[in-house]
PDB file of N, CA and C in Angstrom:
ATOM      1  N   UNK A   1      17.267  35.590 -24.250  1.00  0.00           N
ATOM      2  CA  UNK A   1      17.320  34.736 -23.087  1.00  0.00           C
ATOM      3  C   UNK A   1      17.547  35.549 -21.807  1.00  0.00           C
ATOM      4  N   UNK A   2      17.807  36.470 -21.810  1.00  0.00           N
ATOM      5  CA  UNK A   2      18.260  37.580 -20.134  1.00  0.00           C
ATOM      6  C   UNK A   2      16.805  38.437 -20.347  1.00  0.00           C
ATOM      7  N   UNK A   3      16.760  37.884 -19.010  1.00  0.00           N
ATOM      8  CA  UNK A   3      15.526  38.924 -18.350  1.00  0.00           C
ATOM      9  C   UNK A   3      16.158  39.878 -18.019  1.00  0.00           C
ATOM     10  N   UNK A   4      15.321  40.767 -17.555  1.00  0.00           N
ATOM     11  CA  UNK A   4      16.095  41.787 -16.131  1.00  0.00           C
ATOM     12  C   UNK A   4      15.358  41.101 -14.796  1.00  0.00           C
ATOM     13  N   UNK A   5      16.368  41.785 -13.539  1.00  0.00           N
ATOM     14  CA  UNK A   5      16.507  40.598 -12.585  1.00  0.00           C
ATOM     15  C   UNK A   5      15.246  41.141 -11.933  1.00  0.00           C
ATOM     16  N   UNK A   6      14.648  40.208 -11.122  1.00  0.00           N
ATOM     17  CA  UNK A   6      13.594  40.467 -10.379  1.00  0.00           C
ATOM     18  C   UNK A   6      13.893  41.479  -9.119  1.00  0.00           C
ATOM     19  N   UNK A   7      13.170  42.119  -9.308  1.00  0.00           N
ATOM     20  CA  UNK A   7      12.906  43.448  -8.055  1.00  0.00           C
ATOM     21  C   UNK A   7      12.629  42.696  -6.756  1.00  0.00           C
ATOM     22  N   UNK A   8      13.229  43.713  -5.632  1.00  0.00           N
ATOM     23  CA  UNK A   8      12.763  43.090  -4.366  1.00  0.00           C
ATOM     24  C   UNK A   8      10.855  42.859  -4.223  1.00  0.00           C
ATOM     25  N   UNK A   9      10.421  43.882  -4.991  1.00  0.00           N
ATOM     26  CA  UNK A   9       9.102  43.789  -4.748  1.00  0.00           C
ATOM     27  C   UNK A   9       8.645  42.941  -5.493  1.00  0.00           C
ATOM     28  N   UNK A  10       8.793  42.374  -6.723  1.00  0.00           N
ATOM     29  CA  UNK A  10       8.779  41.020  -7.206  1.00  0.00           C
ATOM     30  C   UNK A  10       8.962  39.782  -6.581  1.00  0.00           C
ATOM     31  N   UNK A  11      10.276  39.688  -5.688  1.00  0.00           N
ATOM     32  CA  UNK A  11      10.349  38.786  -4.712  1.00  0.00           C
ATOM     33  C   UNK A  11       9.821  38.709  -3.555  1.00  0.00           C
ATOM     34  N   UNK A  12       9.362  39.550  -3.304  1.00  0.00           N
ATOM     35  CA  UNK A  12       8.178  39.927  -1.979  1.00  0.00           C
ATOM     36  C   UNK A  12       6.983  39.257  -1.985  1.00  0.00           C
ATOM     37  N   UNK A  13       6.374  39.514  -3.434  1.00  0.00           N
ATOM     38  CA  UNK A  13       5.451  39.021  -3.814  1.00  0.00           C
ATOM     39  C   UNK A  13       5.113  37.587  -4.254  1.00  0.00           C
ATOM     40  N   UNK A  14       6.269  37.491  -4.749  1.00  0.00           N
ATOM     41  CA  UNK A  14       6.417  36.013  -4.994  1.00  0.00           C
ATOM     42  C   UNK A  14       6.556  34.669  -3.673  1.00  0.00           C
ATOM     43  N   UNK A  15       7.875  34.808  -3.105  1.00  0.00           N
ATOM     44  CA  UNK A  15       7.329  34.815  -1.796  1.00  0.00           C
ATOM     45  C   UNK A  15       6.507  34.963  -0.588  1.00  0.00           C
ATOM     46  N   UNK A  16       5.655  35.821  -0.874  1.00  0.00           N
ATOM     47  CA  UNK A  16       4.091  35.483  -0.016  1.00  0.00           C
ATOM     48  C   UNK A  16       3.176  34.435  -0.603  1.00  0.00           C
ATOM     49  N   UNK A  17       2.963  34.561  -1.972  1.00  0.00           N
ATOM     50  CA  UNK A  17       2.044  33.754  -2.524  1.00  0.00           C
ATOM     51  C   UNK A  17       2.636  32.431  -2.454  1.00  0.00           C
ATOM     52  N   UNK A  18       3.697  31.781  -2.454  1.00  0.00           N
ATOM     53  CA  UNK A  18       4.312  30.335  -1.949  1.00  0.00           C
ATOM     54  C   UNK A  18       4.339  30.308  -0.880  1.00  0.00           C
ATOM     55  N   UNK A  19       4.268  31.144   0.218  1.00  0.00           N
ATOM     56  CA  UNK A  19       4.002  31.393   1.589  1.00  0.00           C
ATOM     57  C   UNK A  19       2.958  31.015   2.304  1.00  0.00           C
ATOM     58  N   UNK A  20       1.948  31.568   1.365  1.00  0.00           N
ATOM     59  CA  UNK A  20       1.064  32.224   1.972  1.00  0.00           C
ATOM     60  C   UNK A  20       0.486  33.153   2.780  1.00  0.00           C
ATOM     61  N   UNK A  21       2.230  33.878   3.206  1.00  0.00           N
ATOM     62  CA  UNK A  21       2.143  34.592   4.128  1.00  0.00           C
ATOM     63  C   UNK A  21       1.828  36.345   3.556  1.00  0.00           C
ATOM     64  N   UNK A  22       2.062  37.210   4.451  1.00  0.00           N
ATOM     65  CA  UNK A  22       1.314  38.364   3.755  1.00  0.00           C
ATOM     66  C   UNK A  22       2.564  39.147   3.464  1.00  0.00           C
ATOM     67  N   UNK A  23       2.736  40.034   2.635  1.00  0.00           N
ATOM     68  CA  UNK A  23       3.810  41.063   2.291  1.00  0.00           C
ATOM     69  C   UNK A  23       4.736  41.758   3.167  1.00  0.00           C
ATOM     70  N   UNK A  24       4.222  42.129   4.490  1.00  0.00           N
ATOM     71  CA  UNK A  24       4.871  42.904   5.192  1.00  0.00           C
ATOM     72  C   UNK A  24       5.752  42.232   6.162  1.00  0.00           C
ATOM     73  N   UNK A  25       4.995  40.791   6.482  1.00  0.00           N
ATOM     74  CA  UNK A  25       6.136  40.087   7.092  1.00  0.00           C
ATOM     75  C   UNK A  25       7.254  39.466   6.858  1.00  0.00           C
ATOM     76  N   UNK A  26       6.802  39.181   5.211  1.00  0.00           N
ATOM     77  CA  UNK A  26       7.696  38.507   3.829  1.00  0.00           C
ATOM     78  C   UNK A  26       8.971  39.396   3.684  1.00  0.00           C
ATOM     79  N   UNK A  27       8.748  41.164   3.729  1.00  0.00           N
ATOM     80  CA  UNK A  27       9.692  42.319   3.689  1.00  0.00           C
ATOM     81  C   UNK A  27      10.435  41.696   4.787  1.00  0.00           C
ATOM     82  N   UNK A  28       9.693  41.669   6.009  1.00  0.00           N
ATOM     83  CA  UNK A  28      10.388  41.960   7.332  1.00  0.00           C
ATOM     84  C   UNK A  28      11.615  40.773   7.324  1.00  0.00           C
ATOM     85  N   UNK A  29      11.020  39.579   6.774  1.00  0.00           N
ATOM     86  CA  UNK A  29      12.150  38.331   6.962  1.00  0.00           C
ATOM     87  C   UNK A  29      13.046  38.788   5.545  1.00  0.00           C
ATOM     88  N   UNK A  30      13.246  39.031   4.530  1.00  0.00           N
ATOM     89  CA  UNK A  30      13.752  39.562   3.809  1.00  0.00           C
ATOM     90  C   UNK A  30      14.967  40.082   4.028  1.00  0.00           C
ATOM     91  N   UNK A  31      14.479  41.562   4.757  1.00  0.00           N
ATOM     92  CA  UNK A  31      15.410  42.325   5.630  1.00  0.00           C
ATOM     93  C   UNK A  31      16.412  42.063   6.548  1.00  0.00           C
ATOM     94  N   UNK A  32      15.413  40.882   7.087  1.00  0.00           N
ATOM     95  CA  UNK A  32      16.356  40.270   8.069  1.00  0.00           C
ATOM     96  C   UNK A  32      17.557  39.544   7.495  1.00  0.00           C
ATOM     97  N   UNK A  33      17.233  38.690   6.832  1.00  0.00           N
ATOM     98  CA  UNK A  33      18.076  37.447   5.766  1.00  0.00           C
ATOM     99  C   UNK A  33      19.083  38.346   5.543  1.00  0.00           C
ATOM    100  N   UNK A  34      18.918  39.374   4.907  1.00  0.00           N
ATOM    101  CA  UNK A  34      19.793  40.122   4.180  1.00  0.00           C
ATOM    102  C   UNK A  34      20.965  40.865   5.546  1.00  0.00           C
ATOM    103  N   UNK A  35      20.509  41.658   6.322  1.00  0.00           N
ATOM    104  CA  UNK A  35      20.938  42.034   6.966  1.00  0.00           C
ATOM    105  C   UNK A  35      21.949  40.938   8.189  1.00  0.00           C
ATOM    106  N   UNK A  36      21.613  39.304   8.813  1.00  0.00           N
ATOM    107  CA  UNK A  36      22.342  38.922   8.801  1.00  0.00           C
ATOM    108  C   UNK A  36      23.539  38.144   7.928  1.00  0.00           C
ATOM    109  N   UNK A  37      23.249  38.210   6.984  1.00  0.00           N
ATOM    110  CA  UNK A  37      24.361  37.470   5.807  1.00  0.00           C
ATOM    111  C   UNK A  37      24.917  38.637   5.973  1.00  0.00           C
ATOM    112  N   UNK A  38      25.094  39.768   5.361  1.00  0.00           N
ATOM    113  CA  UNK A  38      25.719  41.362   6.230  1.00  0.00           C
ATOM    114  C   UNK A  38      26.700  41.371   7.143  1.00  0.00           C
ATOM    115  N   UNK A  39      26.199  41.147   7.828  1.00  0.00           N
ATOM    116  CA  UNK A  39      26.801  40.699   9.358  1.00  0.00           C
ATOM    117  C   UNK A  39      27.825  39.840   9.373  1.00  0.00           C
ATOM    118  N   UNK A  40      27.555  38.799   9.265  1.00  0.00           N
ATOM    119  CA  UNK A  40      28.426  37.392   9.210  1.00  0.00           C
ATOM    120  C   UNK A  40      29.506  37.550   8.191  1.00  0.00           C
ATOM    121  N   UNK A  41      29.127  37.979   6.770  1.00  0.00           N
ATOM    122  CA  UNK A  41      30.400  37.934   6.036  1.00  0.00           C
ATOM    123  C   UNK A  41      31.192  39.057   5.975  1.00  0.00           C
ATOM    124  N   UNK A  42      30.473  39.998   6.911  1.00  0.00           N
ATOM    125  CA  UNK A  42      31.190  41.450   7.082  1.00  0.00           C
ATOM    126  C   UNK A  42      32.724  41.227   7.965  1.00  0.00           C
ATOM    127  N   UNK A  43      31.694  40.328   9.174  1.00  0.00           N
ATOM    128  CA  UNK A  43      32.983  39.557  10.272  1.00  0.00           C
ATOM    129  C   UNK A  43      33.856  38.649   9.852  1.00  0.00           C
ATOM    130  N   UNK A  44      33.831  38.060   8.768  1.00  0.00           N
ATOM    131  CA  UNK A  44      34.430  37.331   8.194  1.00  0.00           C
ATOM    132  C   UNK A  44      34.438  35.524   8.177  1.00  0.00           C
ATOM    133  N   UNK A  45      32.862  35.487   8.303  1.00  0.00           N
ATOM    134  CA  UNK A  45      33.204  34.823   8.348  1.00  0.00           C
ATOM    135  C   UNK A  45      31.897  33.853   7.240  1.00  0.00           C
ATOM    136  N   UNK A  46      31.171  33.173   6.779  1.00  0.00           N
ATOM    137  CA  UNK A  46      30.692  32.958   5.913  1.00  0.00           C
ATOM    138  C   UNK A  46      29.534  32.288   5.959  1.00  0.00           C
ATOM    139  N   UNK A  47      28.344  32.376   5.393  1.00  0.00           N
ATOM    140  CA  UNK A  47      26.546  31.993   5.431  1.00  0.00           C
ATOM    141  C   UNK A  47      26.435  31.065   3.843  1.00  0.00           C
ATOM    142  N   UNK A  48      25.931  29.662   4.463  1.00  0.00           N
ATOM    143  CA  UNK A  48      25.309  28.859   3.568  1.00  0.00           C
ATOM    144  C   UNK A  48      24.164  29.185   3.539  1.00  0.00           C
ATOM    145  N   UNK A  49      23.324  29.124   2.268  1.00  0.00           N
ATOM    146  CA  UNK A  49      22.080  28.866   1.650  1.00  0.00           C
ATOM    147  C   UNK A  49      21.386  27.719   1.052  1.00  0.00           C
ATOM    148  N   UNK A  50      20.972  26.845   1.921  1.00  0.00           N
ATOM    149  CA  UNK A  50      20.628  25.634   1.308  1.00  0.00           C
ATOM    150  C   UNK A  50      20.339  25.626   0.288  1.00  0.00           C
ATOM    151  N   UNK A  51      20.848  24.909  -1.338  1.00  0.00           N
ATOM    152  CA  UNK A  51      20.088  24.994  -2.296  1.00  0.00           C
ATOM    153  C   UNK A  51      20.495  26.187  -3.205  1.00  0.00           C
ATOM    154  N   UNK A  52      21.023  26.861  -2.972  1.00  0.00           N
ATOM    155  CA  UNK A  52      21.489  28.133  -3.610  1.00  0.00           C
ATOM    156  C   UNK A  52      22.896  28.359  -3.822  1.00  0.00           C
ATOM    157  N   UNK A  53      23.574  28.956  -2.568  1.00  0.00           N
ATOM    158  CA  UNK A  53      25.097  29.092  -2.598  1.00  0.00           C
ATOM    159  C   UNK A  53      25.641  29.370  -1.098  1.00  0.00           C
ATOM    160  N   UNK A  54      27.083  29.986  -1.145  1.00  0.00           N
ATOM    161  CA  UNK A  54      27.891  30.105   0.377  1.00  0.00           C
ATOM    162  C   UNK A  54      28.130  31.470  -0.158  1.00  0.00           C
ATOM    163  N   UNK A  55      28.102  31.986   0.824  1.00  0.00           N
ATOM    164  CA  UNK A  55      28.660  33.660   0.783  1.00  0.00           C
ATOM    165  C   UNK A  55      29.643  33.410   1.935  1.00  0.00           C
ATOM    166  N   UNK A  56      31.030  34.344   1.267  1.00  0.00           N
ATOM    167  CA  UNK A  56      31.836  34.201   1.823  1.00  0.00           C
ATOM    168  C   UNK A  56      32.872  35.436   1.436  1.00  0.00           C
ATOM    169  N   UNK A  57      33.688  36.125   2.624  1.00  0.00           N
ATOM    170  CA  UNK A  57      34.363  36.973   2.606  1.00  0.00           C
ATOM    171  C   UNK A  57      35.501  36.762   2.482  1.00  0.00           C
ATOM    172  N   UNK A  58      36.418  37.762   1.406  1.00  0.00           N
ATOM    173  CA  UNK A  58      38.013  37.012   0.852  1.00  0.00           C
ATOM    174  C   UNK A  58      38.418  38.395   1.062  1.00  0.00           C
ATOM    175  N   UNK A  59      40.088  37.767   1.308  1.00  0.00           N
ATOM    176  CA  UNK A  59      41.301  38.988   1.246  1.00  0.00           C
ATOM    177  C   UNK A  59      41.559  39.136   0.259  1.00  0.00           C
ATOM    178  N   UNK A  60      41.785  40.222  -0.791  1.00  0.00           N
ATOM    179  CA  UNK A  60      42.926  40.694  -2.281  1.00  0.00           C
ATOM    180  C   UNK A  60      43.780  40.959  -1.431  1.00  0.00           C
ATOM    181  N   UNK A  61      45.041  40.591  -1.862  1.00  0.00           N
ATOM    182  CA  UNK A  61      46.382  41.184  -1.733  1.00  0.00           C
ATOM    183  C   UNK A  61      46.168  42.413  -2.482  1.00  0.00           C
ATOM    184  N   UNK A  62      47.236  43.198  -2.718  1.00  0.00           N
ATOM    185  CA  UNK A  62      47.734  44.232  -2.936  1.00  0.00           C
ATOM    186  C   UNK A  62      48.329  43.915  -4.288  1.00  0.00           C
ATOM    187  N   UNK A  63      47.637  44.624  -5.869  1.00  0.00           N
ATOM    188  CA  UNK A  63      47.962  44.187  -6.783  1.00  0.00           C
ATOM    189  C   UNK A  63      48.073  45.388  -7.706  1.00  0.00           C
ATOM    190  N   UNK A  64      48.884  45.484  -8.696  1.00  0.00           N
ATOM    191  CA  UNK A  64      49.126  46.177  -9.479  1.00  0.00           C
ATOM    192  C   UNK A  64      47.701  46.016 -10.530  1.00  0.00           C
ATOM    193  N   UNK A  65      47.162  47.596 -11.250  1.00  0.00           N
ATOM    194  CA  UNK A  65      46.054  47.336 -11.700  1.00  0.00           C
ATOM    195  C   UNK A  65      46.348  48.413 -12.694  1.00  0.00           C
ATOM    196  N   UNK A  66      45.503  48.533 -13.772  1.00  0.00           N
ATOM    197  CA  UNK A  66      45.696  49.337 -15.597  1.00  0.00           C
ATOM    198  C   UNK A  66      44.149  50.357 -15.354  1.00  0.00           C
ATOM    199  N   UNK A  67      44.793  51.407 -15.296  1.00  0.00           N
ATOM    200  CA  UNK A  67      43.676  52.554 -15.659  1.00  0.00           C
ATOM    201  C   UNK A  67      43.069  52.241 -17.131  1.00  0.00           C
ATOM    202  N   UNK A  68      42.070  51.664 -17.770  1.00  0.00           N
ATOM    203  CA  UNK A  68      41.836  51.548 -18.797  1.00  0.00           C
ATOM    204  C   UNK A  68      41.930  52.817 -19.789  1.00  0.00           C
ATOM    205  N   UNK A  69      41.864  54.066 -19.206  1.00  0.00           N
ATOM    206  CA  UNK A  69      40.923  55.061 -19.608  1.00  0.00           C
ATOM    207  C   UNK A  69      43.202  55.792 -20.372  1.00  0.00           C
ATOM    208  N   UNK A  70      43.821  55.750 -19.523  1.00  0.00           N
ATOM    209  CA  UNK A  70      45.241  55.805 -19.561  1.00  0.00           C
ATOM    210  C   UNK A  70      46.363  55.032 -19.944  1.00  0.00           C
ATOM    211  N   UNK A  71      45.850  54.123 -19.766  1.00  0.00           N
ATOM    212  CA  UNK A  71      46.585  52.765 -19.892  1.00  0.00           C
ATOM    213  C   UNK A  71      47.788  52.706 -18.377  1.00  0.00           C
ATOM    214  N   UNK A  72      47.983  53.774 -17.524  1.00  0.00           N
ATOM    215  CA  UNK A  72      48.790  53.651 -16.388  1.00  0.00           C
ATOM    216  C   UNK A  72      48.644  52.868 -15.800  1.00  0.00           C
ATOM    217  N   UNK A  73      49.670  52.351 -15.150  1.00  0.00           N
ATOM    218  CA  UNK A  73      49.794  50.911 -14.143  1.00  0.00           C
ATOM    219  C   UNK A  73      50.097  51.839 -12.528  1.00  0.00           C
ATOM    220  N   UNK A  74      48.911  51.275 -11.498  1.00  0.00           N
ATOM    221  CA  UNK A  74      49.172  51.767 -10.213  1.00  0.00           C
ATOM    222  C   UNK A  74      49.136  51.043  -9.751  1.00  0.00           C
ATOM    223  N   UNK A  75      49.410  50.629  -8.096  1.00  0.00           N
ATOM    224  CA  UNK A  75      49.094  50.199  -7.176  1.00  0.00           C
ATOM    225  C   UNK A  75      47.913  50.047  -6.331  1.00  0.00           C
ATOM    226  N   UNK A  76      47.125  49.006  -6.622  1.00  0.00           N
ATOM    227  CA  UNK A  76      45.802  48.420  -5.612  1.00  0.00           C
ATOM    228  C   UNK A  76      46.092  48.528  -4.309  1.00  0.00           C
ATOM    229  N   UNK A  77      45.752  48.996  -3.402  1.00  0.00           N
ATOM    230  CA  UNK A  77      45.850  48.201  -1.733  1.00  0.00           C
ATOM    231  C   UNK A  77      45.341  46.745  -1.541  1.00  0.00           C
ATOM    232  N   UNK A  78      45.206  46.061  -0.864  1.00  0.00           N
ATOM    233  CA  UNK A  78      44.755  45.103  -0.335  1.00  0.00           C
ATOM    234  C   UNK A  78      43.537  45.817   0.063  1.00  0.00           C
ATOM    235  N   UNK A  79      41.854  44.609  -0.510  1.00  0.00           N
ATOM    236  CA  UNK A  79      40.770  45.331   0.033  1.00  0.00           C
ATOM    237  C   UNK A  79      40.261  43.596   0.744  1.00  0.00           C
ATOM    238  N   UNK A  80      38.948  43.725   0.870  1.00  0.00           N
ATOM    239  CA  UNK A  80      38.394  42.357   1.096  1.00  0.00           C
ATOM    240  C   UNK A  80      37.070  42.771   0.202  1.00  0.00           C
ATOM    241  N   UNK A  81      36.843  41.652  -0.546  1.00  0.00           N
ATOM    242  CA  UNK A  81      35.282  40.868  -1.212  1.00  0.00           C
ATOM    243  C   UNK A  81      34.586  39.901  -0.751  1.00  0.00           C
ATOM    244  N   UNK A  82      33.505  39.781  -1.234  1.00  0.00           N
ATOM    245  CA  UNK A  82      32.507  38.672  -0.917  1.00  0.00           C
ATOM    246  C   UNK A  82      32.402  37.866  -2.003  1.00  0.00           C
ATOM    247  N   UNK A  83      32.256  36.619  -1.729  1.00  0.00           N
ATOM    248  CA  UNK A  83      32.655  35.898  -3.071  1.00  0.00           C
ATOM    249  C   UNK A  83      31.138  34.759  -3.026  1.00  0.00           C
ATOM    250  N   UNK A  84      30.611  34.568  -3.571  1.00  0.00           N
ATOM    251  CA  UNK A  84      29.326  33.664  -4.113  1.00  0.00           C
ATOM    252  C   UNK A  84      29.994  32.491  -4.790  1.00  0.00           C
ATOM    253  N   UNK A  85      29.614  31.423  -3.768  1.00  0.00           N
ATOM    254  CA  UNK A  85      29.453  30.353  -4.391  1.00  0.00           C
ATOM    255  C   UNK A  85      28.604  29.571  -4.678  1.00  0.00           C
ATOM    256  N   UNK A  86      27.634  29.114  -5.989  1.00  0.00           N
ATOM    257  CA  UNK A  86      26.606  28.671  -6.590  1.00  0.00           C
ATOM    258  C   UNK A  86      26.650  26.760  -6.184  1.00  0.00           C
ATOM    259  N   UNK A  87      25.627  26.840  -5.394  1.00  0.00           N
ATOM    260  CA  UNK A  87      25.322  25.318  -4.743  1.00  0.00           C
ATOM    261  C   UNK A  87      25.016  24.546  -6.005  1.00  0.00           C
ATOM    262  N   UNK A  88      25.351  23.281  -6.114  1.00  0.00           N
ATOM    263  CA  UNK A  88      25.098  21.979  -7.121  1.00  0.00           C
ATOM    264  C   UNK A  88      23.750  21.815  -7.366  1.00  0.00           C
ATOM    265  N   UNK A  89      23.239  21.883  -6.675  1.00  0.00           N
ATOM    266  CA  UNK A  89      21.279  21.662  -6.706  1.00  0.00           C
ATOM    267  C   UNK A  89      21.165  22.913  -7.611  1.00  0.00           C
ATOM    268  N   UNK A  90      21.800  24.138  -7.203  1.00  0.00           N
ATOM    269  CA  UNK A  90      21.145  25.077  -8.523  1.00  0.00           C
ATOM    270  C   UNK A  90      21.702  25.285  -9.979  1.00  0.00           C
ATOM    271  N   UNK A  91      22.601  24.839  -9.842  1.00  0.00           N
ATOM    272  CA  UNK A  91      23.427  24.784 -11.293  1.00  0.00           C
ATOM    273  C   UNK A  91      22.586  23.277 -11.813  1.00  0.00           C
ATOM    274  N   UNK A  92      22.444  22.296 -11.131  1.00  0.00           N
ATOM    275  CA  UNK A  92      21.870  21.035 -12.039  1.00  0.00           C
ATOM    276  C   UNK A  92      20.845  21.363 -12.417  1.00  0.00           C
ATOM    277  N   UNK A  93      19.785  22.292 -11.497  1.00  0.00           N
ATOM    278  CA  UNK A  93      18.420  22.293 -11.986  1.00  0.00           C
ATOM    279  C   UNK A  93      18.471  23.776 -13.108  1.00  0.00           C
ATOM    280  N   UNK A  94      19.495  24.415 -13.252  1.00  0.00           N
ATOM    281  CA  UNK A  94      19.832  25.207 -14.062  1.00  0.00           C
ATOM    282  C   UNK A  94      19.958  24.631 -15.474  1.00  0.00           C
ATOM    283  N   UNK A  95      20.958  23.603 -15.365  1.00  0.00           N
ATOM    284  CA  UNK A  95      21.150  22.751 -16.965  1.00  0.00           C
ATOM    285  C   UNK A  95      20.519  21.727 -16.845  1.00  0.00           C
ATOM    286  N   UNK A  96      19.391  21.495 -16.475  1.00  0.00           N
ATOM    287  CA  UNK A  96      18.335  20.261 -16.576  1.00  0.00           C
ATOM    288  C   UNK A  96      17.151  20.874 -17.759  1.00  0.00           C
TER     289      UNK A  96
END
């Protein structure tokens, strides 16, 4: 059941032909998409995707964490992540 995930140039392509539009402009908005979601959750602050999900930037506190490789317990800093949240329209049409 697991593919491997589609390549940008897979989605390039795919996206023109539902487009209709041609490859290089398909890249160019691509780039763009990508590069402002970048932006926005870099600043902290967070980009909906109709139909898809919310990207959104979170604080970790500062947590104690296990070297697997040692088993030692150190100290994490506080970092920040981006956290994906999967919209209802794609999870239903997921288990439909």
């Amino acid at each position: 059941m697991t593919k491997k995930p589609m390549t940008k140039a897979q989605l390039v392509e795919a996206l023109a032909e539902k487009t209709g539009s041609d490859k290089k402009s398909v890249n160019g908005l691509l780039d763009a998409l990508s590069e402002v979601v970048t932006d926005e959750v870099c600043a902290g602050g967070a980009v909906m995707l109709p139909g898809l999900g919310r990207f959104v930037c979170r604080d970790r506190p500062k947590r104690m964490v296990r070297n697997p490789a040692t088993g030692e317990k150190i100290e994490k800093p506080a970092d920040r992540t981006a956290r994906v949240t999967i919209a209802k329209a794609l999870k239903d049409a997921i288990n439909s």
